[in-house]
Protein backbone atom coordinates (compact mmCIF):
# COMPACT_ATOMS: atom_id res chain seq x y z
CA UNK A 1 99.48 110.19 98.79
CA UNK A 2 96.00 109.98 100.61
CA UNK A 3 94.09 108.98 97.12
CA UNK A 4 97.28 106.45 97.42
CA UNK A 5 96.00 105.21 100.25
CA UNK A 6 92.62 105.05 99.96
CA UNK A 7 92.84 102.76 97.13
CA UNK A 8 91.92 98.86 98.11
CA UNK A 9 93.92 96.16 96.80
CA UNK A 10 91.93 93.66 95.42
CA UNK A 11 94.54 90.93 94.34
CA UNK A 12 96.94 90.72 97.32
CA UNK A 13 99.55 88.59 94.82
CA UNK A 14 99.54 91.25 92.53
CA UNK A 15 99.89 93.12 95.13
CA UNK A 16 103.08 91.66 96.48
CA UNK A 17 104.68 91.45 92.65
CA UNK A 18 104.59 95.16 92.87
CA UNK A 19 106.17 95.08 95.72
CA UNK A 20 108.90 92.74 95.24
CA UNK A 21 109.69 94.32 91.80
CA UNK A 22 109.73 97.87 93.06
CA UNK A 23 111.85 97.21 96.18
CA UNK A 24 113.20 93.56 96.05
CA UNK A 25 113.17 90.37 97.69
CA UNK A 26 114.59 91.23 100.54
CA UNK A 27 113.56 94.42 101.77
CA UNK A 28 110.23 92.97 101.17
CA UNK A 29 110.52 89.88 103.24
CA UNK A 30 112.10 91.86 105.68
CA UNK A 31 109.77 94.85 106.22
CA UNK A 32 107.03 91.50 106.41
CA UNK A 33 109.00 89.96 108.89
CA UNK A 34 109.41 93.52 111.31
CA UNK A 35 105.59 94.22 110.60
CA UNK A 36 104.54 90.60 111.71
CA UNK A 37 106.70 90.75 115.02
CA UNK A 38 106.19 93.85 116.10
CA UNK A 39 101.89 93.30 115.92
CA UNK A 40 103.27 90.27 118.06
CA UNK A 41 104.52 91.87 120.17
CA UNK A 42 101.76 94.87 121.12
CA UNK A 43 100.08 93.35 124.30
CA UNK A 44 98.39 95.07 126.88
CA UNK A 45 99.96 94.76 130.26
CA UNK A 46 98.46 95.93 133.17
CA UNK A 47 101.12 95.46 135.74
CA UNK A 48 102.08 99.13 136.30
CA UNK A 49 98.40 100.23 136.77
CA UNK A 50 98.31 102.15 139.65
CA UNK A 51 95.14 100.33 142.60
CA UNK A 52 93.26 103.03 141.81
CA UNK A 53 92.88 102.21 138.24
CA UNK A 54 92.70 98.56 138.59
CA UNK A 55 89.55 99.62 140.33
CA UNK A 56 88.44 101.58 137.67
CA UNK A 57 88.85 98.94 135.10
CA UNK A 58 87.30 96.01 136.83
CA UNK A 59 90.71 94.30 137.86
CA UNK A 60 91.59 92.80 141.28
CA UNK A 61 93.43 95.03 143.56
CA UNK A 62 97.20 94.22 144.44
CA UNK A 63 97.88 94.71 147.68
CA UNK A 64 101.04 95.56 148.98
CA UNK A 65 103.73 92.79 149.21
CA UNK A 66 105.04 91.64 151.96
CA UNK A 67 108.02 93.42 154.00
CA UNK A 68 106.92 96.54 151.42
CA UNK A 69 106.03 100.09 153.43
CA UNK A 70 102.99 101.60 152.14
CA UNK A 71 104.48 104.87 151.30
CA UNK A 72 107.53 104.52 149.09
CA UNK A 73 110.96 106.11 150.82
CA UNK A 74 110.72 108.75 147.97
CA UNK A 75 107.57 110.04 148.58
CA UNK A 76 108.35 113.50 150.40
CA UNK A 77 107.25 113.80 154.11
CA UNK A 78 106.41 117.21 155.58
């Protein structure tokens, strides 16, 4: 599998004629179709970075919003 994989294609539409003929039409277009949305869809969100890593990263700080205690009613209390 690895020598497989290490092998560049140098004619994609060859390429794709391989494909189509070993697995069809459809499952073809389809695996294209999930491949192409889900790289869409990777994005880097920073909203659940913690201050302290915002910091870190060069980010602004969020402060804490209005009406919100700074230590969460979870947090234990001794």
């Amino acid at each position: 599998m690895s020598n497989e994989q290490s092998l560049r294609v140098n004619d994609v539409s060859k390429a794709v004629d391989d494909l189509v003929r070993h697995f069809g039409v459809w499952t073809t277009l389809k695996t294209v179709l999930v491949v192409a949305w889900q790289k869409r869809r990777v994005r880097t969100h920073v909203s659940h970075l913690s201050d302290r890593m915002r910091r870190d990263v060069g980010l602004p700080v969020k402060g804490p919003l209005p009406g919100q205690p700074l230590i969460p009613p979870w947090f234990p209390r001794f």
